[in-house]
Protein backbone atom coordinates (compact mmCIF):
# COMPACT_ATOMS: atom_id res chain seq x y z
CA UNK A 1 75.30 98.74 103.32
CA UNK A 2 76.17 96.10 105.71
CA UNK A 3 79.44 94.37 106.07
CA UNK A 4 79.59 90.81 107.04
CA UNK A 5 76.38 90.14 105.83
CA UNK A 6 75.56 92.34 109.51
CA UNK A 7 73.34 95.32 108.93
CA UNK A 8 72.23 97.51 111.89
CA UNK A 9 69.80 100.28 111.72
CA UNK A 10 70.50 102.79 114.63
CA UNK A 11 66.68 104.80 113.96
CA UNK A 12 63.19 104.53 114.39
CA UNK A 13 61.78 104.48 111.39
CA UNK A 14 58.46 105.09 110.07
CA UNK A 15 57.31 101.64 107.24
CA UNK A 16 58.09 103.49 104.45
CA UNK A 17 61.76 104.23 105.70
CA UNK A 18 61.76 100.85 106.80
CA UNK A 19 60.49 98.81 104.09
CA UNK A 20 62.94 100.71 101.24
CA UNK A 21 65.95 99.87 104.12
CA UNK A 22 64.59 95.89 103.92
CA UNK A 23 64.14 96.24 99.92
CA UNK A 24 67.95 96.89 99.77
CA UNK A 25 69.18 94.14 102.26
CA UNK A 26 66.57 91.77 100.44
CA UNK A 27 68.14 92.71 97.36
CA UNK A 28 71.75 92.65 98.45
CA UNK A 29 71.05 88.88 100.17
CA UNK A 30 69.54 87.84 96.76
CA UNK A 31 65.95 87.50 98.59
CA UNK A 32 62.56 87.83 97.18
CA UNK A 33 60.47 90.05 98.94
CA UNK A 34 56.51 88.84 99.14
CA UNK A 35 53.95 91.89 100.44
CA UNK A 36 51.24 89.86 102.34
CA UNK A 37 48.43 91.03 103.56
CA UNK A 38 48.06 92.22 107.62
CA UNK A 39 47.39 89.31 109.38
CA UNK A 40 48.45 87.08 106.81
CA UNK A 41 52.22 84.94 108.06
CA UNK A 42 53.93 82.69 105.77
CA UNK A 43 56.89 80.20 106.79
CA UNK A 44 58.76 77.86 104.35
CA UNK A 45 59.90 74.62 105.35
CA UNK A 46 61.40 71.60 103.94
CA UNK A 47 57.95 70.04 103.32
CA UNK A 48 56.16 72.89 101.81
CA UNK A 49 54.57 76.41 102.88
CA UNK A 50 52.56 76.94 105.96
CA UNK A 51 50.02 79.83 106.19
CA UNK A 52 48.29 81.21 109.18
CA UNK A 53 45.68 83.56 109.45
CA UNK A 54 46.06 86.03 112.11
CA UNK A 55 43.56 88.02 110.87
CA UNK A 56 39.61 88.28 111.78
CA UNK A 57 39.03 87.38 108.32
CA UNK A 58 39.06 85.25 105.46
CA UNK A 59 41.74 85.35 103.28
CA UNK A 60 41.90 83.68 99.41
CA UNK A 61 45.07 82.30 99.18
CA UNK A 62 44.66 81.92 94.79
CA UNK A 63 43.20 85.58 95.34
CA UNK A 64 46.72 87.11 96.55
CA UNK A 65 48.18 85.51 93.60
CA UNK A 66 50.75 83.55 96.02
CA UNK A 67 53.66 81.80 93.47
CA UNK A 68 53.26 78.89 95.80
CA UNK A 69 49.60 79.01 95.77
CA UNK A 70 48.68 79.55 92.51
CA UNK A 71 47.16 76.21 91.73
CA UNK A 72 44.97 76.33 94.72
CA UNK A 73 41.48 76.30 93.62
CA UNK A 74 40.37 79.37 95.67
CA UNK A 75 41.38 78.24 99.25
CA UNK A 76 39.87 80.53 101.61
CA UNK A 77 41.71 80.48 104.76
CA UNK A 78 39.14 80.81 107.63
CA UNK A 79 40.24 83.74 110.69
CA UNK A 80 42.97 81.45 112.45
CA UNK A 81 43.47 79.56 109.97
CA UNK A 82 46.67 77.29 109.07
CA UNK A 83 47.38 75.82 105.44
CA UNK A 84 50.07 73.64 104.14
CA UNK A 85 50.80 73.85 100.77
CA UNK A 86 53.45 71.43 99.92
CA UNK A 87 55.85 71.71 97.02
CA UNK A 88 54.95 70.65 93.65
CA UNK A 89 51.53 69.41 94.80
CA UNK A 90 47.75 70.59 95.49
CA UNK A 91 47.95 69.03 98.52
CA UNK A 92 46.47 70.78 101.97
C-alpha cells in the first residue's frame, strides 16, 4: 500500500470496505484509530482536545470511555456542544 506516504483509492466504497482500507493506512502511519460516535468530532491541538457535538443529542464524554476524557466526571456534552479538555488537566 501506498508509496510516498501517498495512498489513492480509485473506488467507491461501501464503510466497511472503507474503514478496513483506513485501518491499514492508520496502521502503516503508526496512527491510532478512535471510533466516535455519529455526530460526535474530535480535533487535537497544542492546548488540549476540542469536542463538538454535531449531533441532536447529548453525548457523555466519560461514557465513550475517551483516553483523553477519562477523568471527566461524566461531562455531558449538550446537542452543539464544544468541550476543551486540555492535557494533563480536568480543566473545561
Amino acid at each position: 500500500m501506498g508509496e510516498n506516504n501517498i495512498y489513492y483509492v480509485s473506488a467507491w466504497a461501501d464503510p466497511a470496505l472503507m474503514s478496513a482500507i483506513l485501518d491499514e493506512v492508520f496502521k502503516a502511519a503508526k496512527i491510532d484509530k478512535v471510533e466516535l460516535p455519529n455526530g460526535l468530532r474530535r480535533s487535537k491541538t497544542s492546548i488540549g482536545t476540542f469536542y463538538y457535538n454535531y449531533s441532536k443529542n447529548k453525548m457523555n464524554l466519560k461514557a465513550l470511555r475517551l483516553a483523553d476524557a477519562a477523568e471527566l466526571d461524566g461531562l455531558e456534552l449538550p446537542p452543539a456542544g464544544v468541550a476543551l479538555v486540555r492535557e494533563g488537566t480536568e480543566e473545561l
